[in-house]
N, C-alpha and C. Protein backbone atom coordinates (compact mmCIF):
# COMPACT_ATOMS: atom_id res chain seq x y z
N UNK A 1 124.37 107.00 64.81
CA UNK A 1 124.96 105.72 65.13
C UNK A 1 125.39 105.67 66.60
N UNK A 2 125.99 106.49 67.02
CA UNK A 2 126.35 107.12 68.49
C UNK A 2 125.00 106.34 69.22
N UNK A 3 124.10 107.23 69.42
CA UNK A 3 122.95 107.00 70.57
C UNK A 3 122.27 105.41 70.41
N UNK A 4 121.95 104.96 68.89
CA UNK A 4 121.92 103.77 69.10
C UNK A 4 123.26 102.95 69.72
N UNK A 5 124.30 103.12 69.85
CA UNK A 5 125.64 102.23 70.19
C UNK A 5 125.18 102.16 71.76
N UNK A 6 124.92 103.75 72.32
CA UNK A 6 124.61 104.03 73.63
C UNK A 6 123.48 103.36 74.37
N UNK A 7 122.49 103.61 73.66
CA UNK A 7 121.04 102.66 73.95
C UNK A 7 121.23 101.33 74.18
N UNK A 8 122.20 100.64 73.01
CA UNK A 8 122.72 99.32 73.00
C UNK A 8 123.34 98.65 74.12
N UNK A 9 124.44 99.66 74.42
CA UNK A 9 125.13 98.86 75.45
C UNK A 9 124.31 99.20 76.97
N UNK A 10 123.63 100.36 76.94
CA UNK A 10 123.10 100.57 78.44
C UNK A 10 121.93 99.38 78.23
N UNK A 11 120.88 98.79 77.37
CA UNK A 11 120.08 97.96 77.16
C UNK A 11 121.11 96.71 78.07
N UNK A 12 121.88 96.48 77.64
CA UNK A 12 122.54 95.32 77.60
C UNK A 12 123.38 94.84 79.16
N UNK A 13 123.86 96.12 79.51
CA UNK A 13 124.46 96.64 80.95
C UNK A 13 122.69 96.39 81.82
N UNK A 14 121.95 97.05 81.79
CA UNK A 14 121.01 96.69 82.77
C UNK A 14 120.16 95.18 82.52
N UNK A 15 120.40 94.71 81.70
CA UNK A 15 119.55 93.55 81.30
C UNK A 15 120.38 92.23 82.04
N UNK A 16 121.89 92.62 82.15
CA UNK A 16 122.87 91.38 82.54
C UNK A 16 122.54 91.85 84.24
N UNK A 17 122.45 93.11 84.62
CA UNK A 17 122.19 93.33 86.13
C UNK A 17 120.72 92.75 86.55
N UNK A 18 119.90 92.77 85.75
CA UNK A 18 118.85 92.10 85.93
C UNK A 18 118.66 90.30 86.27
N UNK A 19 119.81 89.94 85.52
CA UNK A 19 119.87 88.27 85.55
C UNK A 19 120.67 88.45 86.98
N UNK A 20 121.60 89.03 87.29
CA UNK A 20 122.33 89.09 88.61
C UNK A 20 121.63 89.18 89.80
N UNK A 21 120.44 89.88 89.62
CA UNK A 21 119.38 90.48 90.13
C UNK A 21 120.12 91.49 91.29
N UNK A 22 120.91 92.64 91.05
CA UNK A 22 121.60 93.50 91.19
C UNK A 22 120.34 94.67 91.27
N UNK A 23 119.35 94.86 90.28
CA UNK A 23 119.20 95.70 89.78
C UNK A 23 117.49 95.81 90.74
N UNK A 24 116.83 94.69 91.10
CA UNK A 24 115.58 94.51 91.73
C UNK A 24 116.00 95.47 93.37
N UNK A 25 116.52 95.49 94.14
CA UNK A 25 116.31 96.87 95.37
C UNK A 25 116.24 98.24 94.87
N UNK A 26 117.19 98.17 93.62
CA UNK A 26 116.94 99.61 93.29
C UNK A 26 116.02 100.11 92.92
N UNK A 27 114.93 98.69 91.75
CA UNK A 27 113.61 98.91 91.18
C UNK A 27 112.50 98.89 92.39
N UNK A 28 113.55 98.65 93.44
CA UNK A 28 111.69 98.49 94.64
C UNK A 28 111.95 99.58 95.71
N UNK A 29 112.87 100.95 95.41
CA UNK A 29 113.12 101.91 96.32
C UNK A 29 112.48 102.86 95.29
N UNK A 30 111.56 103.93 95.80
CA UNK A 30 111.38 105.10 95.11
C UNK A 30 111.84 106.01 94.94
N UNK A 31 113.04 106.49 94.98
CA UNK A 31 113.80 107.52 94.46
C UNK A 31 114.18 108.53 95.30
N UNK A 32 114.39 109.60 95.02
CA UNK A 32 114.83 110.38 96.13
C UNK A 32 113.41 111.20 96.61
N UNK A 33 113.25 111.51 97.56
CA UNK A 33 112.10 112.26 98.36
C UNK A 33 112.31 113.72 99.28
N UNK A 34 111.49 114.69 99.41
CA UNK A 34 112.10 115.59 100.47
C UNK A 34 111.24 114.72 101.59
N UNK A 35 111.49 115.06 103.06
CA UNK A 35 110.83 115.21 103.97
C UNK A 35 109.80 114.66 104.29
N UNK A 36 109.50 113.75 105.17
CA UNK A 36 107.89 113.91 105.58
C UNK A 36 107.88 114.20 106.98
N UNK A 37 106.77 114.86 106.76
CA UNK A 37 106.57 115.97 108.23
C UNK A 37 105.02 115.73 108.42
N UNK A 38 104.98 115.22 109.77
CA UNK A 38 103.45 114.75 109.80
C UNK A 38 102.97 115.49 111.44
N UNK A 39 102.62 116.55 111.48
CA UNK A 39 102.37 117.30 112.98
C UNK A 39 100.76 116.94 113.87
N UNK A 40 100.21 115.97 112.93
CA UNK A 40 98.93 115.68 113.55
C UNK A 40 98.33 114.54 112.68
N UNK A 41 97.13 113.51 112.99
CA UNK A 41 96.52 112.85 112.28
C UNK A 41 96.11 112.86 111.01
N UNK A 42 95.53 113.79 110.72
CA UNK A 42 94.93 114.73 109.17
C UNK A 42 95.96 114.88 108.53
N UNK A 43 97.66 115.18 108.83
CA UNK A 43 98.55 115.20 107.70
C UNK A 43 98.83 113.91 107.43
N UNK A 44 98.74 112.69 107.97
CA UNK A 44 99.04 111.32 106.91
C UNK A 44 98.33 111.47 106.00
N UNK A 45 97.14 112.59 105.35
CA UNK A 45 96.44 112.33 104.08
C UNK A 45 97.38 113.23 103.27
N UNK A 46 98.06 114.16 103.50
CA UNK A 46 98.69 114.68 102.46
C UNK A 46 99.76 114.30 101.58
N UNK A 47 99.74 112.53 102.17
CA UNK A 47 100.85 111.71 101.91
C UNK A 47 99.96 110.91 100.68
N UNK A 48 100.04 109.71 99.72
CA UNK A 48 99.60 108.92 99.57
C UNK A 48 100.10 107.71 100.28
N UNK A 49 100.25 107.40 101.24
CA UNK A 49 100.99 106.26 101.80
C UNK A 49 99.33 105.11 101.65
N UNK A 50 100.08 103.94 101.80
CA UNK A 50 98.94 102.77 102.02
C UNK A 50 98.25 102.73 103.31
N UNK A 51 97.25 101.83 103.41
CA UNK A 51 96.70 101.97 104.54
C UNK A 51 95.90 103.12 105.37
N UNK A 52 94.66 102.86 106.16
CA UNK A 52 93.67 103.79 106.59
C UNK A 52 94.17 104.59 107.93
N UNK A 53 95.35 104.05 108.34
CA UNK A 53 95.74 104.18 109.82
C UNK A 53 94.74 103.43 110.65
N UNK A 54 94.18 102.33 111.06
CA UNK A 54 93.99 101.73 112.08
C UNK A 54 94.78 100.08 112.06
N UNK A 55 94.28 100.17 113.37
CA UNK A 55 95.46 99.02 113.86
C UNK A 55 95.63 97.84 112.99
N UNK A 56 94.46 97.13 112.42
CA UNK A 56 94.48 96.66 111.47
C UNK A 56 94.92 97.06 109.69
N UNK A 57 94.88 98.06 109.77
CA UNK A 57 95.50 98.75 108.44
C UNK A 57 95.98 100.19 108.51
N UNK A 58 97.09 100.22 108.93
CA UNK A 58 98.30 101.40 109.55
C UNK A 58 98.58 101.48 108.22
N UNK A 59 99.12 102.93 108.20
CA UNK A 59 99.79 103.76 107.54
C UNK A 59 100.79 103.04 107.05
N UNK A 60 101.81 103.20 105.58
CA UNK A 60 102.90 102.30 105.30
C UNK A 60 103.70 103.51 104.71
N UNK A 61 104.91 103.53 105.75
CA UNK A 61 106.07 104.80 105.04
C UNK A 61 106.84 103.50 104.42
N UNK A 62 107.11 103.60 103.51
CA UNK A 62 108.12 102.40 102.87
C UNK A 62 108.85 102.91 101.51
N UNK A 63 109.96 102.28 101.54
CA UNK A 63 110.90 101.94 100.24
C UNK A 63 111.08 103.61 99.67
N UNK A 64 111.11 104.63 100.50
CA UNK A 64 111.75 105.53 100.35
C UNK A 64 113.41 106.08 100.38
N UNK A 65 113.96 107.10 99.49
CA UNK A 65 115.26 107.77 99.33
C UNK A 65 115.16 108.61 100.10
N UNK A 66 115.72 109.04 101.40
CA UNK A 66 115.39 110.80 101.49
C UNK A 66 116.81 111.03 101.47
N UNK A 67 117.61 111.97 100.59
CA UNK A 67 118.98 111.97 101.19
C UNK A 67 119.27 113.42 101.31
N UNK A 68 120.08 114.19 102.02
CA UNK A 68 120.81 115.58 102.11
C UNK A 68 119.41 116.43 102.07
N UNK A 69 118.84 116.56 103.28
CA UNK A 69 117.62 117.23 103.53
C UNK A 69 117.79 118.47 104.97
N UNK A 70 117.73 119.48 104.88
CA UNK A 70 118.02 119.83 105.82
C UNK A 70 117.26 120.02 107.18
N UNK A 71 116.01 120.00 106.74
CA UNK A 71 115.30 119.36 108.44
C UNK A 71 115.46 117.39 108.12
N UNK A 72 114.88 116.70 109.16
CA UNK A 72 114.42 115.37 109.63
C UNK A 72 114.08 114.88 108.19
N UNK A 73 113.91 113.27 108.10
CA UNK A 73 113.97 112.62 106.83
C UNK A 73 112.52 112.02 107.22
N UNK A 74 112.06 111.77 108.46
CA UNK A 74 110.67 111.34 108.72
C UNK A 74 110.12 111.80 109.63
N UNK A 75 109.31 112.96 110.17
CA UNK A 75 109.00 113.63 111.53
C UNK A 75 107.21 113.43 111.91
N UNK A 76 107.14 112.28 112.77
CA UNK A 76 105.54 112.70 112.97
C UNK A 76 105.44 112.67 114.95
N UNK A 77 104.45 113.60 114.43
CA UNK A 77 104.09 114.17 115.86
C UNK A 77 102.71 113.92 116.21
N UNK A 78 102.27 113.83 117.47
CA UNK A 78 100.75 114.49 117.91
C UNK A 78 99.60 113.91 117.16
N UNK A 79 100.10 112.14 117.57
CA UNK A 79 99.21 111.47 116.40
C UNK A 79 98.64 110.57 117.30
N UNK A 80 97.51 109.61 116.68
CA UNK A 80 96.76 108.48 117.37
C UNK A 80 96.57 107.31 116.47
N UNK A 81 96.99 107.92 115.42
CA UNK A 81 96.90 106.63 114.05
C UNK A 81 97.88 105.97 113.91
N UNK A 82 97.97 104.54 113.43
CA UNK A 82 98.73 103.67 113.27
C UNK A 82 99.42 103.33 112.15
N UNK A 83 101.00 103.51 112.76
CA UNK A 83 101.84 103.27 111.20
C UNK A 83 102.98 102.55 111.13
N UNK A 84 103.64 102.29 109.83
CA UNK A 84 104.58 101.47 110.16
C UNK A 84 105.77 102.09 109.28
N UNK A 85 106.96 102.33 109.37
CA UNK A 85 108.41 103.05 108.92
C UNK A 85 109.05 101.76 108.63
N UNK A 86 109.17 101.70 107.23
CA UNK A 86 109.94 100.24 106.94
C UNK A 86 110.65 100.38 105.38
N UNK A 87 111.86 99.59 105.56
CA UNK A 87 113.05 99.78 104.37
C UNK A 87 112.70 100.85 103.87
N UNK A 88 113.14 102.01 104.36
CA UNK A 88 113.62 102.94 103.70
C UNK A 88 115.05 103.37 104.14
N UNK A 89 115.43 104.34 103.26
CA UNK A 89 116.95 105.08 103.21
C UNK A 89 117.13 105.93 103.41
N UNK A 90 117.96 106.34 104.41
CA UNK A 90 117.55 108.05 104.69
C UNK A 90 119.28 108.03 105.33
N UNK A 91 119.77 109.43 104.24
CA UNK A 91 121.43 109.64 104.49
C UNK A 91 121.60 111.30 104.26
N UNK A 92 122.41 111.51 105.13
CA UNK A 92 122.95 112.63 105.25
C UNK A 92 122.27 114.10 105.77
N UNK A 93 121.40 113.70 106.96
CA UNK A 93 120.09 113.93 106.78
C UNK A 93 120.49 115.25 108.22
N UNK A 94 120.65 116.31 108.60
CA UNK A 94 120.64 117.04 109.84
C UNK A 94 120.49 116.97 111.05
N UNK A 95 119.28 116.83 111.05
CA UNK A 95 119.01 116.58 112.52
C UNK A 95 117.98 115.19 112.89
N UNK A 96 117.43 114.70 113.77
CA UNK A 96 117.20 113.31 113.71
C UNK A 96 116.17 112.68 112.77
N UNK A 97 116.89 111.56 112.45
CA UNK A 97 115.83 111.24 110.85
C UNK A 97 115.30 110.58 110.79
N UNK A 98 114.76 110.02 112.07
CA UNK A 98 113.06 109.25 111.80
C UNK A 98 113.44 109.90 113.67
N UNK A 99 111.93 111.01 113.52
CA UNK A 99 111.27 111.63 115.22
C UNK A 99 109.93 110.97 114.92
N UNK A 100 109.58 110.52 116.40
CA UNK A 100 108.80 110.47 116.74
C UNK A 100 108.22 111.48 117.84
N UNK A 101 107.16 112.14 118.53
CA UNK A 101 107.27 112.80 119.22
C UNK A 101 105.58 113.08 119.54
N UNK A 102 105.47 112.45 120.91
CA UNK A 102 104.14 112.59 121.36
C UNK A 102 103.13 111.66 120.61
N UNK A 103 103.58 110.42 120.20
CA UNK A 103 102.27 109.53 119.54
C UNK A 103 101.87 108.54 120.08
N UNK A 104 100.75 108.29 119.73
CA UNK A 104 100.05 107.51 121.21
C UNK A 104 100.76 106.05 121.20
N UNK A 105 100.77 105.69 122.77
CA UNK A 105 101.10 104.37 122.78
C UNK A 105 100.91 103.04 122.10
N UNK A 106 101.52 102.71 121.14
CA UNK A 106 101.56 101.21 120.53
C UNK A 106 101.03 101.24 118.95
N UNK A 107 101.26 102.70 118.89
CA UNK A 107 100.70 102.59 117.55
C UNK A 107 101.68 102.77 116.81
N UNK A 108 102.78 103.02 116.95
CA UNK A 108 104.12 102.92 115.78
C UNK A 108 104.76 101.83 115.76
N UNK A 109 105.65 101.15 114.14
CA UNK A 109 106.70 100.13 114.19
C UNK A 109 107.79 101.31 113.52
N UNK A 110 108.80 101.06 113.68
CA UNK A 110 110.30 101.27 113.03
C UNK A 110 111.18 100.35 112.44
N UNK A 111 111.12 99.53 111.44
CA UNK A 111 112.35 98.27 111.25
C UNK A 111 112.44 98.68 110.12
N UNK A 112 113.90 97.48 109.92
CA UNK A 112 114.55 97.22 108.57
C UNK A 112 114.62 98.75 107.51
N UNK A 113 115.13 99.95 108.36
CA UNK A 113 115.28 101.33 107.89
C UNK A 113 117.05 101.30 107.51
N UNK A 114 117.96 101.97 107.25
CA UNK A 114 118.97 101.98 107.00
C UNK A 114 119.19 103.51 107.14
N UNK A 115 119.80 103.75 108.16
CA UNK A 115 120.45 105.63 108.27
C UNK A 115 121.38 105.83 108.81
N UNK A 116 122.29 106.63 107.97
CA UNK A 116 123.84 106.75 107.19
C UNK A 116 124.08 108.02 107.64
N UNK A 117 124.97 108.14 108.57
CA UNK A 117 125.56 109.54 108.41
C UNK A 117 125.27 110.74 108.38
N UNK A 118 124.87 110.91 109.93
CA UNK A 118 123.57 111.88 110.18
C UNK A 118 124.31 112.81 110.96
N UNK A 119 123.94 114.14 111.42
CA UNK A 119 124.59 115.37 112.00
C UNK A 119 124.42 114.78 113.71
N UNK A 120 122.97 114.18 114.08
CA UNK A 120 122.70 113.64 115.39
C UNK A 120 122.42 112.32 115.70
N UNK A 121 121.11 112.47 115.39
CA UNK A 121 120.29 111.20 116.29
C UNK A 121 120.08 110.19 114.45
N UNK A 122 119.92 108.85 115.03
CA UNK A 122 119.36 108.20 113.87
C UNK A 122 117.85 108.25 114.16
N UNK A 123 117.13 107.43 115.59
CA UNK A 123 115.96 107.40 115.56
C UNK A 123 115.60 107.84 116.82
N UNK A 124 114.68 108.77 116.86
CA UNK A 124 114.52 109.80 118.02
C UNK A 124 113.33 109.26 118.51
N UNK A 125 113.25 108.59 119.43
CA UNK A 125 111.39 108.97 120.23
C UNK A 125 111.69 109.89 121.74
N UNK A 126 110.40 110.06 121.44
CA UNK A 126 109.88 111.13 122.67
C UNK A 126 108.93 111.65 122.88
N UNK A 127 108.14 110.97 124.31
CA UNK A 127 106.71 110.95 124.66
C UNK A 127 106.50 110.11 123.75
N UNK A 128 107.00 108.64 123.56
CA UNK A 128 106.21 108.01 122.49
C UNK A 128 106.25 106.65 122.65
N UNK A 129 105.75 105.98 123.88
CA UNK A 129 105.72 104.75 124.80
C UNK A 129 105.37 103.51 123.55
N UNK A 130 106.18 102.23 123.62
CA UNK A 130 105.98 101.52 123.15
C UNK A 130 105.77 101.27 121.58
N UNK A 131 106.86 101.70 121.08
CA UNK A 131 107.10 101.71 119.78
C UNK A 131 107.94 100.69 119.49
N UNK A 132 107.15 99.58 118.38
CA UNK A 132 108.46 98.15 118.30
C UNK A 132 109.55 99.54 117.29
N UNK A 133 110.91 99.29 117.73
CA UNK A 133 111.98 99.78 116.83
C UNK A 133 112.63 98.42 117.00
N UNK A 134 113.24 97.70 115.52
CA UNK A 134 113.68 96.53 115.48
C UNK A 134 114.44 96.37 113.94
N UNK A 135 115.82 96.19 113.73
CA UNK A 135 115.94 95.29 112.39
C UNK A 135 116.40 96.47 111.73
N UNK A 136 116.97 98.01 112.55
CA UNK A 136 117.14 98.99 111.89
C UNK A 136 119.06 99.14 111.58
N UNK A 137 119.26 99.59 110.91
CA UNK A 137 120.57 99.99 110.21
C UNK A 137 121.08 101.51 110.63
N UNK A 138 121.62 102.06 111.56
CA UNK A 138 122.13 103.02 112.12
C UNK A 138 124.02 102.86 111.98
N UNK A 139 124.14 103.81 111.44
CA UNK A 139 125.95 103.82 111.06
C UNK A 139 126.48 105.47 110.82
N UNK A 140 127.56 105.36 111.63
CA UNK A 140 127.86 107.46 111.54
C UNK A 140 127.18 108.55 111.75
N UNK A 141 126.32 107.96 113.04
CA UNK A 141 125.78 108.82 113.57
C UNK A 141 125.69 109.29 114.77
N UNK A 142 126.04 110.49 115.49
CA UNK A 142 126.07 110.93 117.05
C UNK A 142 125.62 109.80 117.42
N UNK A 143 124.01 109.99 117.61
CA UNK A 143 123.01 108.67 118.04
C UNK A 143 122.79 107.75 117.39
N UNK A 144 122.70 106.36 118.15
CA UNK A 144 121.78 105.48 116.86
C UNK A 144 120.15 105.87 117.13
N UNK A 145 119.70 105.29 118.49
CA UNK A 145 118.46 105.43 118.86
C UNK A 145 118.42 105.77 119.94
């Protein structure tokens, strides 16, 4: 009788958050994640992310958790492919949690990210000319950008 009572009221608790629509960001974030670490072109395949990487259809880091990670929450390096870093969440994260570092000119976006309470940097570039960063959420952190 217990677990049905339990089933019952959690049924009932997420179904009223649903009419609130409380409950739809949480259903469109994927959960918690370690790391992505991308040191060259060929590792965006070890990802499933969307998109082929070209300019017309870039890479899509999106609607990710990364939280309490002890390297970087997004690190790509030494790239020529095109991508885009968007609403995701990344908290409590060490050292800077979205690097960029050495990627070719104009091929990265950064927006609408949210990062919470970081040991340093929120969003790091370097060697990495012309990157739109826009619409991002930086709070309690050494750095924002």
């Amino acid at each position: 009788m217990r677990k049905r009572t339990n089933s019952l009221v959690g049924s009932t608790v997420f179904l009223l958050l649903i009419g609130l629509g409380v409950v739809l960001p949480l259903v469109l974030m994927r959960g918690d994640h370690n790391y992505i670490e991308i040191e060259s072109d060929k590792d965006f395949n070890n990802y499933k992310f969307e998109g082929t990487g070209s300019a017309e259809d870039p890479f899509v880091i999106e609607n990710l958790v990364i939280e309490n990670q002890v390297k970087r929450g997004i690190s790509i390096s030494n790239t020529k492919n095109y991508f885009v870093i968007k609403n995701n969440r990344l908290v409590e994260n060490l050292y800077n949690v979205i690097r960029l570092s050495n990627v070719e000119a104009g091929t990265g976006k950064i927006y609408n990210n949210t990062i919470i309470s970081q040991s340093t940097g929120g969003i790091y570039l370097n060697f990495s000319d012309d990157v739109d960063v826009y619409d991002n959420f930086c709070i309690e952190n050494k750095y924002g950008i």
